[in-house]
Protein backbone atom coordinates (compact mmCIF):
# COMPACT_ATOMS: atom_id res chain seq x y z
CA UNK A 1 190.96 -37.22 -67.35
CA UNK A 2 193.94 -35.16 -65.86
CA UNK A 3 191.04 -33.02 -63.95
CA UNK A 4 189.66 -36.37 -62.42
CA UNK A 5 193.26 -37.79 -61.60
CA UNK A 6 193.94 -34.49 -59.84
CA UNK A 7 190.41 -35.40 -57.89
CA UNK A 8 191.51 -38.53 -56.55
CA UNK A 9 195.21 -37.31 -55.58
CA UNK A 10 193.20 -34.78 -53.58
CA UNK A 11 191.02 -37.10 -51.54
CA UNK A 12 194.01 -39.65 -50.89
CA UNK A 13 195.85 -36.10 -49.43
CA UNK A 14 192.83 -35.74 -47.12
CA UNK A 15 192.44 -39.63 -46.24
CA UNK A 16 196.50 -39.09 -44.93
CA UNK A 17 195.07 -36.64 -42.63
CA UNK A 18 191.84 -38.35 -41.92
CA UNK A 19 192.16 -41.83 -41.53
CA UNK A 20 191.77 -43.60 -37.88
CA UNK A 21 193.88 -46.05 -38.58
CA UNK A 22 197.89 -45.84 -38.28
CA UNK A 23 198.94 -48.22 -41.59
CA UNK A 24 196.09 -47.07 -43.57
CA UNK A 25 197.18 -43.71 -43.12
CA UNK A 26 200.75 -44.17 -42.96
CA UNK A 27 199.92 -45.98 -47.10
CA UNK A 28 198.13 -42.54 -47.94
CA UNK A 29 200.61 -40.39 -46.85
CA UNK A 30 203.45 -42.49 -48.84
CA UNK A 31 200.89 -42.68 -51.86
CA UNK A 32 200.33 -38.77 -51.95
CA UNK A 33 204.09 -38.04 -51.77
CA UNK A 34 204.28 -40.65 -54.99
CA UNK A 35 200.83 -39.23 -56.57
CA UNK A 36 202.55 -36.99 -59.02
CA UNK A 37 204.81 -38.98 -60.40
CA UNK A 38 204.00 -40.06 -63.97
CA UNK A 39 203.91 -44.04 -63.66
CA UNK A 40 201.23 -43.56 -60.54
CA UNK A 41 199.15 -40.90 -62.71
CA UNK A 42 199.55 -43.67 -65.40
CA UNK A 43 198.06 -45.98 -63.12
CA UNK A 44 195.07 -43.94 -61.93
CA UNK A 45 194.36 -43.24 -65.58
CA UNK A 46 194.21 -46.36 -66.26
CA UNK A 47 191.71 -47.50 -64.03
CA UNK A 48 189.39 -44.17 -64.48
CA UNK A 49 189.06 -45.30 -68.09
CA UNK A 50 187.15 -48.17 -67.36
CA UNK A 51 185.61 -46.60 -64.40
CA UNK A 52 184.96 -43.18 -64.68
CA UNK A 53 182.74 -42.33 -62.03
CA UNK A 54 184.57 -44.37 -59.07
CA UNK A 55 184.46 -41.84 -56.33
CA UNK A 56 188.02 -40.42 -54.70
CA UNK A 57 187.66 -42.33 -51.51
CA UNK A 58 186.58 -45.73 -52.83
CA UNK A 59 189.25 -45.68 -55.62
CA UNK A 60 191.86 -44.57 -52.81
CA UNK A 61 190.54 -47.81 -50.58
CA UNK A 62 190.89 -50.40 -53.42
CA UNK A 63 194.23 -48.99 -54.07
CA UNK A 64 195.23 -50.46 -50.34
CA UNK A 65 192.98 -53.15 -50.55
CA UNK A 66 194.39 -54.64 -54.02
CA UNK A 67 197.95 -53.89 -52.41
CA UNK A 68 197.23 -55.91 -49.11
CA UNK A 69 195.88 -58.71 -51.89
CA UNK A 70 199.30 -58.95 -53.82
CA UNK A 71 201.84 -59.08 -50.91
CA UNK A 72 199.87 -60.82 -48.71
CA UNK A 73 199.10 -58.25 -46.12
CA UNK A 74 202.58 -56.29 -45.85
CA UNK A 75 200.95 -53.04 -45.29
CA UNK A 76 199.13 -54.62 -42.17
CA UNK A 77 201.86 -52.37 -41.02
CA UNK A 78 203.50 -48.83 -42.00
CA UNK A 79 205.87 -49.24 -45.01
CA UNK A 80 208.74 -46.82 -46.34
CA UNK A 81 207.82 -44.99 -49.36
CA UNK A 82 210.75 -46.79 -51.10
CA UNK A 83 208.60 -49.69 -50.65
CA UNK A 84 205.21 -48.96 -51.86
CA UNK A 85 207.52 -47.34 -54.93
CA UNK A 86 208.77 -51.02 -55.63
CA UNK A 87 205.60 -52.42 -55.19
CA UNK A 88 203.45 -49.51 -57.28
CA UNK A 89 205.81 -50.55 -60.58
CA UNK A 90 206.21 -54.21 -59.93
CA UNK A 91 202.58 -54.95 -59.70
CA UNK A 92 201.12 -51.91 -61.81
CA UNK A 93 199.25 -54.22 -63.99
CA UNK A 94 197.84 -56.09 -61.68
CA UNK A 95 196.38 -53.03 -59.10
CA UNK A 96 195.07 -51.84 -62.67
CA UNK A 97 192.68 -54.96 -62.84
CA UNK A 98 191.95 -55.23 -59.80
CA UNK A 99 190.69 -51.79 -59.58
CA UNK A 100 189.14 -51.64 -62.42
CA UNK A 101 186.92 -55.15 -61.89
CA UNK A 102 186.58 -55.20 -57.76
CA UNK A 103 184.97 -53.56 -55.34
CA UNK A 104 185.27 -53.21 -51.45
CA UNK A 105 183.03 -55.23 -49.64
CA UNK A 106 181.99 -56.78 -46.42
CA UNK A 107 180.78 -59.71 -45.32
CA UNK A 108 178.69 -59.24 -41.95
CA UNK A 109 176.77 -62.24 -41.49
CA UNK A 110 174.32 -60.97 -38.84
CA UNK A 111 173.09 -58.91 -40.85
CA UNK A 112 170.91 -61.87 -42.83
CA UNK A 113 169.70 -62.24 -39.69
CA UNK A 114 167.00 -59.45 -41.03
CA UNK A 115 166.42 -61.28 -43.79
CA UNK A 116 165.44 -64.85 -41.90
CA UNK A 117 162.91 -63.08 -39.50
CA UNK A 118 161.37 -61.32 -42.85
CA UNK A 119 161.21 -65.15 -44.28
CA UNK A 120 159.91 -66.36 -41.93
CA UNK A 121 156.83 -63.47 -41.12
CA UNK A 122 156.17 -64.34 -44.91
CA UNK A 123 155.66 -68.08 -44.00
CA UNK A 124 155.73 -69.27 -47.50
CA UNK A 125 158.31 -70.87 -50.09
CA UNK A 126 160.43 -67.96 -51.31
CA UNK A 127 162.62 -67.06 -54.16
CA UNK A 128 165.23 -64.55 -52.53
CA UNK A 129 168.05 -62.90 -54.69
CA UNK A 130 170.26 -60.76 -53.23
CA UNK A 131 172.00 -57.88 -55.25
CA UNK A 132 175.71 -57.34 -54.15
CA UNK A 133 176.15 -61.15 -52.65
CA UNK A 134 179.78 -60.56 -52.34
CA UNK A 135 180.82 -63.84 -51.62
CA UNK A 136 177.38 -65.24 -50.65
CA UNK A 137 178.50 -66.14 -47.21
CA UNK A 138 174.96 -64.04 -46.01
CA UNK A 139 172.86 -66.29 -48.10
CA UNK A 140 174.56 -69.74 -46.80
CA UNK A 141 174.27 -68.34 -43.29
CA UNK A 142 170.48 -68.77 -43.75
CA UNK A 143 168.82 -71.53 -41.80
CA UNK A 144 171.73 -72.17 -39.91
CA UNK A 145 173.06 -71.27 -36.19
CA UNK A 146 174.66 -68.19 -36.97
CA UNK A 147 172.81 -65.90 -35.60
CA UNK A 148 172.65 -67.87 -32.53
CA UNK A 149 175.20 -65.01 -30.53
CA UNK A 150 172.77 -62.14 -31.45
CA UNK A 151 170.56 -60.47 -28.58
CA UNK A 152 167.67 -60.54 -30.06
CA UNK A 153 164.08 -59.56 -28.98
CA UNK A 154 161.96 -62.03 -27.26
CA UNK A 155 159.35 -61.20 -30.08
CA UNK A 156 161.53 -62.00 -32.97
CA UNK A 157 163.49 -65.11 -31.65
CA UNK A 158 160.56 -67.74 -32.67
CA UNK A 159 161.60 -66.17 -36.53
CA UNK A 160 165.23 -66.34 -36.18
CA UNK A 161 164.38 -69.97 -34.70
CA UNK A 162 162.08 -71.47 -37.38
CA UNK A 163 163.73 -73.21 -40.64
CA UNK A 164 162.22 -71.31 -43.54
CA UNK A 165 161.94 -72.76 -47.12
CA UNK A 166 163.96 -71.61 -49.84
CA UNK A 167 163.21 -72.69 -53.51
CA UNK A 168 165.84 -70.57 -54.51
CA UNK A 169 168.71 -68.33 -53.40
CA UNK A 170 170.58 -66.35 -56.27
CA UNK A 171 173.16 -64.35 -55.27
CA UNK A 172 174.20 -61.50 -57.66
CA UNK A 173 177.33 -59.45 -57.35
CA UNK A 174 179.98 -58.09 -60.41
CA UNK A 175 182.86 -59.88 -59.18
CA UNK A 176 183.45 -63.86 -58.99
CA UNK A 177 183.78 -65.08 -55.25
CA UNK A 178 187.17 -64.26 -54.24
CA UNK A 179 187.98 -65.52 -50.77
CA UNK A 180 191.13 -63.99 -51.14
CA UNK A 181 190.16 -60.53 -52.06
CA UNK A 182 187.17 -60.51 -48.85
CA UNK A 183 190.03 -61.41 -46.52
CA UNK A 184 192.03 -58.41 -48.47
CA UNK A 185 189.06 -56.42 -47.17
CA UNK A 186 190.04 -56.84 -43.67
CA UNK A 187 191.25 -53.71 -42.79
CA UNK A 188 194.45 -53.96 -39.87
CA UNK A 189 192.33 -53.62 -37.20
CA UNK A 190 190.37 -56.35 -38.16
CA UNK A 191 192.80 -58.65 -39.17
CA UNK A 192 191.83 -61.36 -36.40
CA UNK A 193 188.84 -61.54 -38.61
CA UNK A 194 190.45 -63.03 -41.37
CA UNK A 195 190.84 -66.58 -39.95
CA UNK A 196 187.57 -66.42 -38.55
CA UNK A 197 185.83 -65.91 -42.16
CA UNK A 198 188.01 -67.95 -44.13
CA UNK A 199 186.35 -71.17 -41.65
CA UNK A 200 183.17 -69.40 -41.77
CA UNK A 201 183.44 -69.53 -45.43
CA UNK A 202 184.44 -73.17 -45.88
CA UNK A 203 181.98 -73.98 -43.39
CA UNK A 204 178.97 -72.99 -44.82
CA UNK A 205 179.81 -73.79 -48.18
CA UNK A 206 179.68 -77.12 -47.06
CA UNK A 207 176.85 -77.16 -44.54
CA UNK A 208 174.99 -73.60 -45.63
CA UNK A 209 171.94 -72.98 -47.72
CA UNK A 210 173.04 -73.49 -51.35
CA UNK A 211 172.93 -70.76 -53.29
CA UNK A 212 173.20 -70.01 -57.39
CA UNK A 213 175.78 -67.38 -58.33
CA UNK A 214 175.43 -64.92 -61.22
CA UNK A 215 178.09 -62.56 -62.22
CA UNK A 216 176.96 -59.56 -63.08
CA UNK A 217 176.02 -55.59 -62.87
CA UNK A 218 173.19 -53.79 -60.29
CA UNK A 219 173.27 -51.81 -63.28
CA UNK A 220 172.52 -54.49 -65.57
CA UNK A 221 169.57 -56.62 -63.73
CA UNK A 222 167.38 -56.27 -66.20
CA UNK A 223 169.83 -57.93 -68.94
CA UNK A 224 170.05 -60.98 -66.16
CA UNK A 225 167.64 -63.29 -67.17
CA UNK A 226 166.30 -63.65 -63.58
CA UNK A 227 163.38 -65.17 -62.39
CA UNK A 228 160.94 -63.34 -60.62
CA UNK A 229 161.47 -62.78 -56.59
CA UNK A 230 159.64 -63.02 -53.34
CA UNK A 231 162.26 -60.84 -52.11
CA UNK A 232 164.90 -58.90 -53.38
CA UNK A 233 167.49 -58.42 -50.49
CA UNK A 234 170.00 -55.61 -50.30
CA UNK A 235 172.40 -54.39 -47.50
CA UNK A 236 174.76 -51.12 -47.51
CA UNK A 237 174.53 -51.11 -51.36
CA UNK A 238 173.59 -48.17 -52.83
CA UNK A 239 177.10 -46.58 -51.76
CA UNK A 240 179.06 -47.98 -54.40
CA UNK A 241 177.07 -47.37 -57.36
CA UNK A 242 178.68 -46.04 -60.02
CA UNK A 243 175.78 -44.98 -62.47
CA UNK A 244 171.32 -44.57 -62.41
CA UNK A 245 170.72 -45.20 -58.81
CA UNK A 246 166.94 -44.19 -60.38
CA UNK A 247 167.47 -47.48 -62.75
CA UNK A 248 168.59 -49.51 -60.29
CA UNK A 249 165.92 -49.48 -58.46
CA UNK A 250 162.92 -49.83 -60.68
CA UNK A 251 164.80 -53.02 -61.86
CA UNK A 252 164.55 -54.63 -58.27
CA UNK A 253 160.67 -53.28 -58.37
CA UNK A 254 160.58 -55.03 -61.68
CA UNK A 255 162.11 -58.28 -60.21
CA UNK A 256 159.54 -59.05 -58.09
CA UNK A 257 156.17 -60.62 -58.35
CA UNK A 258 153.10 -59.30 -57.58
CA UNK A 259 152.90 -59.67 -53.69
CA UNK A 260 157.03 -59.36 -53.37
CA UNK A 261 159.20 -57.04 -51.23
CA UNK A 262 162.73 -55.42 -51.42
CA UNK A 263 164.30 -55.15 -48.18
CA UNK A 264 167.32 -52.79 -47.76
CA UNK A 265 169.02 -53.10 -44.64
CA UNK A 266 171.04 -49.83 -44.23
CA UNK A 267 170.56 -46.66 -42.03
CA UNK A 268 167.71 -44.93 -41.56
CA UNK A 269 168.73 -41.57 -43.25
CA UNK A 270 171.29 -42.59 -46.32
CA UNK A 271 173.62 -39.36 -46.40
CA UNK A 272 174.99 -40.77 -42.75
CA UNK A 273 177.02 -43.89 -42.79
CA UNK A 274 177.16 -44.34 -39.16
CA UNK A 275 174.58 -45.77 -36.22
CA UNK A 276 173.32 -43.44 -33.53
CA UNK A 277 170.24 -43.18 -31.70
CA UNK A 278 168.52 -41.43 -34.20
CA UNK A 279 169.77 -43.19 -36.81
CA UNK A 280 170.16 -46.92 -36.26
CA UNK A 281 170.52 -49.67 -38.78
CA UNK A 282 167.08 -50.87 -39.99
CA UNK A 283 165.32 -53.41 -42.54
CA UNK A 284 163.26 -51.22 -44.56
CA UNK A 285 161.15 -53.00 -46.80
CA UNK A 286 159.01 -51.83 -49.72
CA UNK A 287 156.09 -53.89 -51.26
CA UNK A 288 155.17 -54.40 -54.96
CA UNK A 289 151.24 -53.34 -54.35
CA UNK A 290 152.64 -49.83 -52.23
CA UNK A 291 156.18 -49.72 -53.37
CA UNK A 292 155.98 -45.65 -52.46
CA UNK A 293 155.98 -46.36 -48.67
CA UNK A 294 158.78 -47.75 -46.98
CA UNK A 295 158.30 -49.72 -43.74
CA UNK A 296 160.73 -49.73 -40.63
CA UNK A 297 160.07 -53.44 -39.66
CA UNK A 298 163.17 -54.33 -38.04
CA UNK A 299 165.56 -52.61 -35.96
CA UNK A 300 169.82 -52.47 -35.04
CA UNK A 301 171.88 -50.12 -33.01
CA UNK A 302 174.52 -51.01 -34.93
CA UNK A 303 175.12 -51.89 -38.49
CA UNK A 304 177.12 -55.14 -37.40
CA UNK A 305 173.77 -56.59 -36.08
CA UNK A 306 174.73 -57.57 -32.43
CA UNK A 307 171.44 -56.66 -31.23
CA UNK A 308 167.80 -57.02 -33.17
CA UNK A 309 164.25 -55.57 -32.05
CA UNK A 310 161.09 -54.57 -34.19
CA UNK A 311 161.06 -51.45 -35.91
CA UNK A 312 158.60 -49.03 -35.77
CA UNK A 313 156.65 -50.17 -38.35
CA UNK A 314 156.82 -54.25 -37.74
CA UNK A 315 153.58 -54.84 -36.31
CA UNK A 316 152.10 -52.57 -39.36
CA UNK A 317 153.80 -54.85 -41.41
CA UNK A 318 152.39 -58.03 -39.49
CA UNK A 319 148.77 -56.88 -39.96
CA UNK A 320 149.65 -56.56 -43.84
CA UNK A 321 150.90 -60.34 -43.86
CA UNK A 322 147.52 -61.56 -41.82
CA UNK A 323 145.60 -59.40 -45.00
């Protein structure tokens, strides 16, 4: 355990140096001058019990993130060390929990936009669960106008257009909806955004596709009880795994019925979380009957979805659907 603590004291070091942003850093650089002291190893400890193969950088994240969720957002903005000091031991217990049961997440709407051109090429009632549903605000988004503000492809806009039929949306994700937590997630430079999704939020819970929340693992989706899936949906997942990424994904194979699909939406090559020509955000979507080729059918520059064409691989997928 000490050898693992030392890890993550390590990696917070190099996020002080690293990180673009000032109060992010400014928290890291405080943190790492506190790291050695015995309550903060206590701390760390505590939280690698229960999750022992957290990576460095995502521990050192939910550290700030569970920190900007108990004070209500004082380190939008560089703090003394004397402060995060008061804060580490008055709320130890707390940033124990929450580390130990959250993870970071986001909640980019446009990119369900994928997802409703993929229902709609299917043309059929669907049963859709998404794995790692955060708050569900994707799923609710579904059938509804936002997606309106996207640039989207002449080709595809008669899909984003069309009301598709949902018997069923289950969202899945390990931690209960916290609107609280998603706006802790809102990193300082995005801190206009917070407003924003908290009326998003209320919005479509009111007015959004309704949706059927299960708490539970990625790791664990065969001990669900699910029904079987048209589509399983997932978007910048596989990141935050902490265990058989191997499992994981013959369970969403095993989800599905005989003519469904997974669709990840994520980068084209996985070892490089960022968009570039070369590698631009894409809906890759396997099939049941082939599930050992992947097909390119839709296509992003960016992985916040502001623009949408067909991938390489969409009118392929087309013929399949006409089969």
């Amino acid at each position: 355990m000490k050898e693992k603590v030392k890890t993550i004291q390590k990696r917070i070091k190099q996020l002080a140096k690293d990180d673009s942003e000032v109060p992010v850093r400014s928290f890291f650089t405080q943190f790492a001058e506190l790291s050695n002291k015995e309550y903060v190893q206590e701390i760390l400890a505590k939280i690698l019990e229960k999750r022992p193969d957290v990576t460095g950088e995502h521990l050192a994240y939910l550290l700030y993130i569970a920190l900007q969720y108990l004070t209500e957002f004082d380190y939008d903005q560089p703090v003394e060390k004397n402060k995060l000091e008061k804060d580490l031991k008055k709320y130890s217990d707390k940033i124990i929990e929450l580390c130990q049961t959250k993870n970071i997440s986001t909640n980019v709407i446009e990119r369900y936009a994928l997802l409703q051109v993929i229902i709609s090429m299917l043309d059929k009632p669907v049963v859709v669960i998404d794995v790692g549903t955060s708050i569900g605000l994707g799923l609710m988004a579904l059938n509804t106008d936002s997606f309106s503000h996207i640039d989207i492809d002449k080709e595809l806009l008669p899909y984003v257009q069309q009301k598709v039929e949902i018997t069923e949306a289950i969202g899945i994700d390990m931690q209960k909806p916290d609107l609280k937590w998603q706006l802790a997630c809102c990193f300082p430079d995005k801190k206009e955004d917070r407003p924003v999704l908290k009326k998003t939020y209320e919005k479509l819970k009111k007015e959004g596709t309704k949706i059927k929340f299960i708490q539970g693992s990625a790791l664990e989706l065969d001990r669900l009880n699910l029904p079987k899936a048209d589509i399983v949906w997932t978007s910048n997942f596989f990141y935050e795994i902490e265990g058989d990424i191997n499992k994981v994904i013959n369970d969403i194979k095993n989800l599905l019925n005989e003519k469904g699909i997974w669709i990840d939406a994520d980068f084209r090559h996985s070892d490089k979380q960022f968009a570039t020509k070369d590698n631009p955000y894409l809906a890759k979507v396997r099939r049941k009957e082939d599930w050992d080729t992947t097909l390119e059918v839709l296509e992003s520059s960016i992985d916040w979805v502001r623009d949408l064409k067909p991938g390489k691989d969409f009118k392929k997928f087309k013929g399949i659907l006409k089969k």
